[in-house]
N, C-alpha and C. Protein backbone atom coordinates (compact mmCIF):
# COMPACT_ATOMS: atom_id res chain seq x y z
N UNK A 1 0.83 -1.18 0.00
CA UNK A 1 0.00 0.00 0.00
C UNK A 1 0.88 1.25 0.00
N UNK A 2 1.83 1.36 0.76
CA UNK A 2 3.05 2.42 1.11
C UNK A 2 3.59 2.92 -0.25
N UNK A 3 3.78 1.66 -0.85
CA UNK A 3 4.86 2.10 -1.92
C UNK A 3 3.75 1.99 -3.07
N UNK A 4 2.90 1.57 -3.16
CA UNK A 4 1.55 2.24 -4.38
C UNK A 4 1.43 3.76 -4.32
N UNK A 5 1.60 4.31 -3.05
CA UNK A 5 1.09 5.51 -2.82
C UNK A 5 2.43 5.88 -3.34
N UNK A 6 3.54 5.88 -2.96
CA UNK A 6 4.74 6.31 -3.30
C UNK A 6 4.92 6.37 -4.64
N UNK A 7 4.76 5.26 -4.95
CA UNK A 7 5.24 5.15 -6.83
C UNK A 7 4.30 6.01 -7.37
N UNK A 8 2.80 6.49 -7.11
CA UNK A 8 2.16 7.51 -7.74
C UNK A 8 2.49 9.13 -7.17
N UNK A 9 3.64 9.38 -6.63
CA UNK A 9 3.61 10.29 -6.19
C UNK A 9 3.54 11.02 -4.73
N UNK A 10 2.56 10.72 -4.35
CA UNK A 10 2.48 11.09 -3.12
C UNK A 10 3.50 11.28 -1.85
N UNK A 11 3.04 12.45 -1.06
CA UNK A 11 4.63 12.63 -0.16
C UNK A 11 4.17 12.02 1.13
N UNK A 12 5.18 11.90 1.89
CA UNK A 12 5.09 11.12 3.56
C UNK A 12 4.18 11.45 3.96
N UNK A 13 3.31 12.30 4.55
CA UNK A 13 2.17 12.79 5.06
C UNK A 13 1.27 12.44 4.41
N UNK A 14 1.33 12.30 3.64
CA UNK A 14 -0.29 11.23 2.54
C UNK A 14 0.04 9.78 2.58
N UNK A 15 1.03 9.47 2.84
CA UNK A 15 1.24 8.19 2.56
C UNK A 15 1.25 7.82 4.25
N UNK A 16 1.07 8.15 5.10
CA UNK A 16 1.47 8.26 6.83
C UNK A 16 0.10 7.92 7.29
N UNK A 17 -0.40 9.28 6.70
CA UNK A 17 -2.53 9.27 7.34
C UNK A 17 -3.04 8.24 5.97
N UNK A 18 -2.81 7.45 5.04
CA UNK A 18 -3.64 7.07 4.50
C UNK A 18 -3.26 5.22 5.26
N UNK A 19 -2.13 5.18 5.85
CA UNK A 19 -1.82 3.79 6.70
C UNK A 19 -2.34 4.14 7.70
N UNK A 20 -2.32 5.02 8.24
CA UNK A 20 -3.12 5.11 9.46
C UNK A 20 -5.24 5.17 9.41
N UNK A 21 -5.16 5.59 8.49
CA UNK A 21 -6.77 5.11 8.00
C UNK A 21 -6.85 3.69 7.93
N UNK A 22 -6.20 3.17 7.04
CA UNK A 22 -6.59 1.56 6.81
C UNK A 22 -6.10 0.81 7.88
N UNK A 23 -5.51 1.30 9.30
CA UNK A 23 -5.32 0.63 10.48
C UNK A 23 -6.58 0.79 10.90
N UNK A 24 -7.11 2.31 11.45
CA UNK A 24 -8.24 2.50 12.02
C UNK A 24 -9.44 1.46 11.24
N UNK A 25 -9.45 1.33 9.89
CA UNK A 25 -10.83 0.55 9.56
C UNK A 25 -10.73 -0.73 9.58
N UNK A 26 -9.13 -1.33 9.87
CA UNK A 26 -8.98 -2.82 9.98
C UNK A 26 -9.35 -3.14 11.40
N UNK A 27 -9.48 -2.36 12.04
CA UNK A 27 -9.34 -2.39 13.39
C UNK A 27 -10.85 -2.38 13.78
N UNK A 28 -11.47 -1.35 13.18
CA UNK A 28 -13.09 -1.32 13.90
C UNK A 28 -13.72 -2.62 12.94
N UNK A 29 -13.41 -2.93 12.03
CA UNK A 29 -14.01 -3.88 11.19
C UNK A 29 -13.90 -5.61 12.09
N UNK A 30 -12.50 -5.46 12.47
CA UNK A 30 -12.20 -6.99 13.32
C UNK A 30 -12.90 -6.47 14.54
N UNK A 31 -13.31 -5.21 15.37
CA UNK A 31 -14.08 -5.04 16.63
C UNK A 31 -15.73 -5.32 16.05
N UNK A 32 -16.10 -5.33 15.03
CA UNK A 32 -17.60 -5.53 14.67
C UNK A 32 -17.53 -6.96 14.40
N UNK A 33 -16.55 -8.00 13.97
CA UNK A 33 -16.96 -9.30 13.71
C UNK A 33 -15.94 -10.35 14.04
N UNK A 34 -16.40 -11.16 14.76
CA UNK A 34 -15.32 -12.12 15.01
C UNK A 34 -14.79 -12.85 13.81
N UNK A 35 -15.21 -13.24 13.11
CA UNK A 35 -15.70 -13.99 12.21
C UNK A 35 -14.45 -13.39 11.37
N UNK A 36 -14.52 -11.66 10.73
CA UNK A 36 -13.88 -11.25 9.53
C UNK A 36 -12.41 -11.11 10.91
N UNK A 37 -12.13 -11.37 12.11
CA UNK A 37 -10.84 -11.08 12.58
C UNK A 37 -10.45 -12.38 12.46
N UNK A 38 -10.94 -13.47 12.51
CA UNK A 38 -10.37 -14.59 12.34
C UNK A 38 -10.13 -15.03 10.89
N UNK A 39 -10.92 -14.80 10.05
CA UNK A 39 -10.23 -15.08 8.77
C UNK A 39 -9.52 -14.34 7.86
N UNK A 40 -9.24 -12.93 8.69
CA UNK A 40 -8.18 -11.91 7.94
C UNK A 40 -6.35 -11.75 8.50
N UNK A 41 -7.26 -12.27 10.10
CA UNK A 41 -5.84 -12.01 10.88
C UNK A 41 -5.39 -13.19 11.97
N UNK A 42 -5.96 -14.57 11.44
CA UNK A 42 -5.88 -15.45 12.06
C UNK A 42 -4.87 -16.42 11.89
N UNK A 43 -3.94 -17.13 12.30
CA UNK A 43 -3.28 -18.11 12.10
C UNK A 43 -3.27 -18.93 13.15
N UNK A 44 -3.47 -20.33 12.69
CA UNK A 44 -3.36 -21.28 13.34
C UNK A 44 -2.40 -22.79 13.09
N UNK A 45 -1.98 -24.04 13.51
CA UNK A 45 -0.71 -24.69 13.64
C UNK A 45 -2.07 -25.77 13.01
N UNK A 46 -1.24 -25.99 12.00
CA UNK A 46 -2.00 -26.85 11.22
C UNK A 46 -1.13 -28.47 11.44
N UNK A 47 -2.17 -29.24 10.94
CA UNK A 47 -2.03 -30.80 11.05
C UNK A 47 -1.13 -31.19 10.56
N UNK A 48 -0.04 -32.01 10.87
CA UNK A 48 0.98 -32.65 10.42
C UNK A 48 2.39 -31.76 10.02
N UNK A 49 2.89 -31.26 9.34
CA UNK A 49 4.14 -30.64 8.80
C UNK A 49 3.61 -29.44 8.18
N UNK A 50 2.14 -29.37 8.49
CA UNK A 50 1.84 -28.10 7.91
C UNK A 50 2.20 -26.45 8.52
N UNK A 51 2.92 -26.82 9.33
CA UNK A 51 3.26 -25.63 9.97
C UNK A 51 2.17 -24.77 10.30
N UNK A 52 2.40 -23.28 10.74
CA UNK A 52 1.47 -22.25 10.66
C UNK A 52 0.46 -21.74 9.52
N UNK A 53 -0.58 -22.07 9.60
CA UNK A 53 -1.29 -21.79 8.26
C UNK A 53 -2.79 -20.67 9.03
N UNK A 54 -3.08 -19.61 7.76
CA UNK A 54 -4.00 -18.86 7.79
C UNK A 54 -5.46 -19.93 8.35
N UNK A 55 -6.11 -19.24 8.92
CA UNK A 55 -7.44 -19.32 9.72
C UNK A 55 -8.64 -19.39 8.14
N UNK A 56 -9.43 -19.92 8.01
CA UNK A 56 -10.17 -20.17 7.04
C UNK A 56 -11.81 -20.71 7.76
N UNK A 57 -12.45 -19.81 8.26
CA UNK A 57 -13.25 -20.67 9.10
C UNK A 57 -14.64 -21.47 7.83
N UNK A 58 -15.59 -22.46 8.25
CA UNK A 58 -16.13 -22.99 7.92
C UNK A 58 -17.61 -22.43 8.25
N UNK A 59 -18.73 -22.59 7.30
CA UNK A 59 -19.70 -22.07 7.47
C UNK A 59 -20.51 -22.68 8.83
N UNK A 60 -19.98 -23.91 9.76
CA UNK A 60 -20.42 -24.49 11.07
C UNK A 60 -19.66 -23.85 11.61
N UNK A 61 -18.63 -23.04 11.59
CA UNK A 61 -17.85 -22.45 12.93
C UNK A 61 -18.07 -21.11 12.57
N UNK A 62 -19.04 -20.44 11.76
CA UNK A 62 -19.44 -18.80 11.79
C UNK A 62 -20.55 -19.08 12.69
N UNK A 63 -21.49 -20.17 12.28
CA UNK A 63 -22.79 -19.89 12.89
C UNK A 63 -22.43 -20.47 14.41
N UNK A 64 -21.35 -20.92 15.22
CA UNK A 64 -21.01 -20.97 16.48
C UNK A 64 -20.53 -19.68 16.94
N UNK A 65 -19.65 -19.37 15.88
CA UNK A 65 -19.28 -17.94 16.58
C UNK A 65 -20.59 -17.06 16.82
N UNK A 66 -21.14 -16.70 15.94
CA UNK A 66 -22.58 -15.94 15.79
C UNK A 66 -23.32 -16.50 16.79
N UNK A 67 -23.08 -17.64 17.03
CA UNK A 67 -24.09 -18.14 18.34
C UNK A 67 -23.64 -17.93 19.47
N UNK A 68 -22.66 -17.91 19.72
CA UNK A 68 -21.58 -17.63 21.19
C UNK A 68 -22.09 -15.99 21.59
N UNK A 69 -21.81 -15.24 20.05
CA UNK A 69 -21.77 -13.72 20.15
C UNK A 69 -22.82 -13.03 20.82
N UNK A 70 -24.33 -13.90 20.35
CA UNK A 70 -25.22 -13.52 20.73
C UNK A 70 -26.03 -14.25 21.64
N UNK A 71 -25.31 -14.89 22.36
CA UNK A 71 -26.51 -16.01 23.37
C UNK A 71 -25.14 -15.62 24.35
N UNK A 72 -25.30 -15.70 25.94
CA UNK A 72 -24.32 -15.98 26.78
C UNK A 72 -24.08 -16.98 27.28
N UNK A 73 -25.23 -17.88 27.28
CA UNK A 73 -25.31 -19.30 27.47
C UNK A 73 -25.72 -20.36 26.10
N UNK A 74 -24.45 -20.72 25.83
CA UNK A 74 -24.34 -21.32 24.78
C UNK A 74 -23.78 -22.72 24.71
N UNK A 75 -24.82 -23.95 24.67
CA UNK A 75 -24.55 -25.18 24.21
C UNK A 75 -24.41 -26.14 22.99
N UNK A 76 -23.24 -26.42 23.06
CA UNK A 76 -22.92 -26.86 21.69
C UNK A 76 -22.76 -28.35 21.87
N UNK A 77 -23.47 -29.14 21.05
CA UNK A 77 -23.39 -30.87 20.95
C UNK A 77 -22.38 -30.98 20.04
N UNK A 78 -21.38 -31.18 20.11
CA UNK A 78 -20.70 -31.78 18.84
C UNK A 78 -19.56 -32.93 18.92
N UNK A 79 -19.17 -33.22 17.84
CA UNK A 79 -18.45 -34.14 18.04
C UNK A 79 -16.44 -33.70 17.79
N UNK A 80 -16.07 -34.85 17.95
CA UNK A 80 -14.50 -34.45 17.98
C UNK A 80 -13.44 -34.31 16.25
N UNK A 81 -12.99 -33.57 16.56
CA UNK A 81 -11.83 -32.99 14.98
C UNK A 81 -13.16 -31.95 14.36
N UNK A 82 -13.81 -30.91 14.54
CA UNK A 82 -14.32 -30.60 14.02
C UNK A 82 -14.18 -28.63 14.19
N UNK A 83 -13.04 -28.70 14.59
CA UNK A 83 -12.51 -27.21 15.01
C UNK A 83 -13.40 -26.20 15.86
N UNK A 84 -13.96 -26.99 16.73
CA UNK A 84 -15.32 -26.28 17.66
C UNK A 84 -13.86 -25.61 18.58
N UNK A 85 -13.00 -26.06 18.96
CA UNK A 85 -11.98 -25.59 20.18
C UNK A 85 -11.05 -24.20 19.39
N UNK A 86 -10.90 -24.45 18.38
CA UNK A 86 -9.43 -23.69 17.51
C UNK A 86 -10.82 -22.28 17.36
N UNK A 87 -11.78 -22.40 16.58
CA UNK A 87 -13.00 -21.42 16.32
C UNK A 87 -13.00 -20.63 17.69
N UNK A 88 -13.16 -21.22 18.64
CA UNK A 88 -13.14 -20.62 19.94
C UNK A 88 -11.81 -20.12 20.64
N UNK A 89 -10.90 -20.40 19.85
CA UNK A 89 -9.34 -19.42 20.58
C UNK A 89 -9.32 -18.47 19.61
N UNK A 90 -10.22 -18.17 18.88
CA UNK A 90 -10.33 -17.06 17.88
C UNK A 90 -11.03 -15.66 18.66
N UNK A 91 -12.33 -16.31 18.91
CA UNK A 91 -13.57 -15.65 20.12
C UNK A 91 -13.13 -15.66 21.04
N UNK A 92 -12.15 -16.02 21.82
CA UNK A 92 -11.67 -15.98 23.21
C UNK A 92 -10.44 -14.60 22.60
N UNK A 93 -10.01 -14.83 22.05
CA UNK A 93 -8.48 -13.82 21.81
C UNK A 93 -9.62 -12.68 21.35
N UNK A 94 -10.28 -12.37 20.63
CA UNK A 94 -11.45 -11.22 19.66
C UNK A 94 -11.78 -10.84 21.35
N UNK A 95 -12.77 -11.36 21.95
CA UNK A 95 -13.46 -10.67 23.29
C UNK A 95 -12.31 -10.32 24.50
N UNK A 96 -11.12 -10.81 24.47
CA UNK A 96 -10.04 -10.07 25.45
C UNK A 96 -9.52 -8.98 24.25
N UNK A 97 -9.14 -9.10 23.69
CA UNK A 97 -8.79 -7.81 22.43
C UNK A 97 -9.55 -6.65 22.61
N UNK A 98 -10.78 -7.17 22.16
CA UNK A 98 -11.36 -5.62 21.57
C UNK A 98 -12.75 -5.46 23.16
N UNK A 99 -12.07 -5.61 24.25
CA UNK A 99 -13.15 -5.70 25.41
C UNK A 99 -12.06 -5.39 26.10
N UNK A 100 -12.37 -4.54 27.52
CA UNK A 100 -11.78 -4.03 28.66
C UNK A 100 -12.09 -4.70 29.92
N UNK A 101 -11.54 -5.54 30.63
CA UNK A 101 -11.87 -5.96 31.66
C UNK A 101 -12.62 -6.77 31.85
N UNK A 102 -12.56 -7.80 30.83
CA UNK A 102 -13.15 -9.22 30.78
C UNK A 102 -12.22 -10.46 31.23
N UNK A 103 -13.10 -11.48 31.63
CA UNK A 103 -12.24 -12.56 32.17
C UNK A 103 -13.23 -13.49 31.69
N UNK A 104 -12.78 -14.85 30.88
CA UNK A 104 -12.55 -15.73 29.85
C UNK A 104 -11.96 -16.85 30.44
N UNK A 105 -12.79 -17.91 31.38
CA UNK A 105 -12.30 -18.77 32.09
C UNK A 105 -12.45 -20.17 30.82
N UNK A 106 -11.57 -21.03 30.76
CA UNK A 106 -11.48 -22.71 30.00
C UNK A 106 -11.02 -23.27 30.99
N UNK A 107 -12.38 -24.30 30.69
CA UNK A 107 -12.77 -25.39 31.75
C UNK A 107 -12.16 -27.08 30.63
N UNK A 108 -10.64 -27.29 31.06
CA UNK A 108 -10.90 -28.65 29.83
C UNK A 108 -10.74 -29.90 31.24
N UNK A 109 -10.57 -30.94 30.34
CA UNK A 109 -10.94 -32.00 31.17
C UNK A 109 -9.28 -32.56 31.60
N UNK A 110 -8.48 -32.12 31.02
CA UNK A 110 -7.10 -32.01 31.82
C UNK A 110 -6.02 -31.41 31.97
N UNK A 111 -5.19 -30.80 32.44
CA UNK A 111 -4.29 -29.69 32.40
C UNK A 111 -3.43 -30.13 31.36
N UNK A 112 -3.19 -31.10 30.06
CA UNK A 112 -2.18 -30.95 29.09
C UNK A 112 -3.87 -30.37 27.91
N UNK A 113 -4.53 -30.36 27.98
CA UNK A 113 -6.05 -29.91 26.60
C UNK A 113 -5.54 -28.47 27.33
N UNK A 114 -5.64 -28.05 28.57
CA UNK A 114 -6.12 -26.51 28.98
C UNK A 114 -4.72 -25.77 28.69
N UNK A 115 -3.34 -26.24 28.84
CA UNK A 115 -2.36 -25.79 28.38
C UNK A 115 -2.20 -25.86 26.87
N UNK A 116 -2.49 -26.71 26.33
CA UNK A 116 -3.01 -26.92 24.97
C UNK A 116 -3.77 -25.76 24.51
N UNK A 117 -5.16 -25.23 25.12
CA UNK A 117 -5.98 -24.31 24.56
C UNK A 117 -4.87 -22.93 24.62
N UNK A 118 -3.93 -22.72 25.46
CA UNK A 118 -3.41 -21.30 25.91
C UNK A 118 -2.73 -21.21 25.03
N UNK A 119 -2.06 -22.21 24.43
CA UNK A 119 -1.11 -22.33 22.98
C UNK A 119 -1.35 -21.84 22.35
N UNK A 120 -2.68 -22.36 21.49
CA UNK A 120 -3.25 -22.14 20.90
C UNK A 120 -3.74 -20.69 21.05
N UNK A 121 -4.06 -20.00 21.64
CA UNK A 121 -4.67 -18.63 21.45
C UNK A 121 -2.83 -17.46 21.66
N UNK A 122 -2.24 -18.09 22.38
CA UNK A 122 -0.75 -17.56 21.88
C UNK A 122 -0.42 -18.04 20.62
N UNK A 123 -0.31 -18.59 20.02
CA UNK A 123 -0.11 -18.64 18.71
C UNK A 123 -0.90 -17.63 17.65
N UNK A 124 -2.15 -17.42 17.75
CA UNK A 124 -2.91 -16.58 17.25
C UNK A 124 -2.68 -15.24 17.53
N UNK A 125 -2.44 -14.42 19.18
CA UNK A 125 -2.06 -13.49 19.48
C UNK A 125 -0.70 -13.34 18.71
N UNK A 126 0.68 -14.00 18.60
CA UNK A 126 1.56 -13.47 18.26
C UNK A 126 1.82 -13.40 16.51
N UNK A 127 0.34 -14.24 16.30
CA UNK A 127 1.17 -13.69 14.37
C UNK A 127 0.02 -12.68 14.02
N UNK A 128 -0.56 -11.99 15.10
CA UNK A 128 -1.14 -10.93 14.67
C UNK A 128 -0.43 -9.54 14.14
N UNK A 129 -0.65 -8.60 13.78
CA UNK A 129 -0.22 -7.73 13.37
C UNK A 129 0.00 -6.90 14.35
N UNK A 130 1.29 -6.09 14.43
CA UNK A 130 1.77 -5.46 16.02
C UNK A 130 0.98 -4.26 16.06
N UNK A 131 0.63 -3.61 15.35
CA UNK A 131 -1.18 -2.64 15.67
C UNK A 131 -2.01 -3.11 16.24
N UNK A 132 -2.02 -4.21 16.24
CA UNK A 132 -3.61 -5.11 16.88
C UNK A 132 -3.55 -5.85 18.40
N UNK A 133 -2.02 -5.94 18.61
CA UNK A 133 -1.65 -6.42 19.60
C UNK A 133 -2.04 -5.46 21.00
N UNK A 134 -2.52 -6.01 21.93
CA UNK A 134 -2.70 -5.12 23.26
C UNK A 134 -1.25 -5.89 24.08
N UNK A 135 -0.79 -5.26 25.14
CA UNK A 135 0.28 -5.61 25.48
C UNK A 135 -0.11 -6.58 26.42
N UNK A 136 0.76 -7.46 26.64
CA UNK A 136 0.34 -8.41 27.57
C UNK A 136 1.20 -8.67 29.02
N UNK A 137 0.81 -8.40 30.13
CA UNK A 137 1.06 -8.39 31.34
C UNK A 137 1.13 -9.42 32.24
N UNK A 138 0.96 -11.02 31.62
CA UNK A 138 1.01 -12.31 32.60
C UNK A 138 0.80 -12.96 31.12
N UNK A 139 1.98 -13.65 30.91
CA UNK A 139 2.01 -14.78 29.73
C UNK A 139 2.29 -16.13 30.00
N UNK A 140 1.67 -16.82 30.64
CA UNK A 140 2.27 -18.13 31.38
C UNK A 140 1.42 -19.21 31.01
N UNK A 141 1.58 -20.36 31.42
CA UNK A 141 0.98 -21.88 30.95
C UNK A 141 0.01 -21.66 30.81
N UNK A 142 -1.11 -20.98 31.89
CA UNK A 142 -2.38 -21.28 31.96
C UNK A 142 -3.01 -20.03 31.95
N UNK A 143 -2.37 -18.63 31.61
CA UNK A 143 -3.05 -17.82 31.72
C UNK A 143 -2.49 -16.62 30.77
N UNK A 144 -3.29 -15.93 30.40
CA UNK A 144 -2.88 -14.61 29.42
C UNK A 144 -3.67 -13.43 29.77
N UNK A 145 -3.04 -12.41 30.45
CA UNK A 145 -3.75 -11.00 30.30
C UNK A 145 -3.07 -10.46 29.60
N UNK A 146 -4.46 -9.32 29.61
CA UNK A 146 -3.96 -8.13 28.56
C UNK A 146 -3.47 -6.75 29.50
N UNK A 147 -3.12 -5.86 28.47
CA UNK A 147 -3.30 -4.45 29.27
C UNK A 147 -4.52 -3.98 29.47
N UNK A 148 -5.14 -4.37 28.43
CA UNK A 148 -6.92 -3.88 28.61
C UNK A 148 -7.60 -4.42 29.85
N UNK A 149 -6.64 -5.09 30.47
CA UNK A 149 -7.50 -5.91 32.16
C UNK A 149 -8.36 -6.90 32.05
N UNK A 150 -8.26 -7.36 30.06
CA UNK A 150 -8.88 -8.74 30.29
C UNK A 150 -7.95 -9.43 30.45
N UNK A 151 -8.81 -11.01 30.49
CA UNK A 151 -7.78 -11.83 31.09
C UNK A 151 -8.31 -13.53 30.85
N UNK A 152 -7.50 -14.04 30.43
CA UNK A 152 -7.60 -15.94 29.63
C UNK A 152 -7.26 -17.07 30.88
N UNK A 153 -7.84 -17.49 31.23
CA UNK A 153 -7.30 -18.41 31.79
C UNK A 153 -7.92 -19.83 31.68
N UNK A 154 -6.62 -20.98 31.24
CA UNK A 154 -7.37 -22.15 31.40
C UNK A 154 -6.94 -23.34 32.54
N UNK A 155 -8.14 -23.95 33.29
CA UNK A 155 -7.61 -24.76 34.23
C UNK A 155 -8.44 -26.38 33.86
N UNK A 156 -7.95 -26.97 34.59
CA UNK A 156 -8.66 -28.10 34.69
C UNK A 156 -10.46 -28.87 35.13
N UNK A 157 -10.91 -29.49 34.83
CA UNK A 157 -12.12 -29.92 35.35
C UNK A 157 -11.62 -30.42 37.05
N UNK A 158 -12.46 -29.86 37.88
CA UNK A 158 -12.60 -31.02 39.22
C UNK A 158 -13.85 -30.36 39.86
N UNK A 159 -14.59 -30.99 41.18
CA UNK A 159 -15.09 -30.36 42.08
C UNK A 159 -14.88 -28.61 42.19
N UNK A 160 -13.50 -28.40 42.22
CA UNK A 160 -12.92 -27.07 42.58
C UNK A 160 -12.68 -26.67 41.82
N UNK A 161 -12.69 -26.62 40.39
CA UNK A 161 -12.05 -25.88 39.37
C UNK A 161 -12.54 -23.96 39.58
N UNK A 162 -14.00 -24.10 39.46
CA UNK A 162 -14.52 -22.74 39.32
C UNK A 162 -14.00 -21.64 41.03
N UNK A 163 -13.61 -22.42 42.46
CA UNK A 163 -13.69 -21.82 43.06
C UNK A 163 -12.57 -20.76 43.64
């Protein structure tokens, strides 16, 4: 974009505020939809030797997101390999992002899945774009805050998990 503007001319100050526009609208655009932040600015650790590969969601993991977005109590039947968990470190990283002082508890059924999930949404946080990034203040196994005072944490299932 920089150097389009450049090669037609334009001097630093046009070329400065017109990156800084297309930050501001990338930015309110991923705060209006989970959905377009995960498949513009998403990466996730793909199966086998596939290394890091772009986020591509599926028309069953919009209408979860869309269902998460708008219900607070949200039950999902599904079955296993079907990216219901990866869809959701998308919506978990989107609502600590673009939200102030939220807390985002994962409940898995054993501390290598719940360290597993934190991966996973660190992986997504760090191949984001460093505009989009909020700074982060506790980066550890089981937990991720932000500067915004939200905050990720995943623990295990027991009796005591929630207390």
């Amino acid at each position: 974009m920089a150097q389009q503007l450049k090669d037609a001319g334009h001097d630093t100050d046009t070329i400065r505020a017109a990156i800084f526009k297309h930050i501001e609208d990338e930015r309110d655009k991923c705060m209006a939809d989970p959905i377009y932040f995960a498949n513009i600015y998403g990466f996730i650790i793909g199966h086998g030797s596939a290394g890091v590969i772009p986020m591509d969601t599926a028309s069953y993991q919009n209408e979860i997101l869309d269902a998460v977005r708008s219900n607070k109590y949200t039950i999902c039947v599904k079955s296993r390999q079907l990216g219901v968990s990866t869809i959701m470190v998308f919506y978990v990283l989107w609502f600590s992002i673009f939200s102030t002082g939220k807390r985002t508890l994962i409940v898995a059924h054993n501390r290598e899945a719940a360290q597993e999930f934190i991966t996973k949404v660190k992986t997504a946080y760090e191949f984001l774009p460093e505009w989009m990034k909020p700074a982060c203040v506790l980066y550890s196994k089981d937990t991720i805050e932000f500067d915004t005072k939200s905050k990720i944490k995943a623990i295990t299932s027991n009796p005591h998990a929630v207390s």
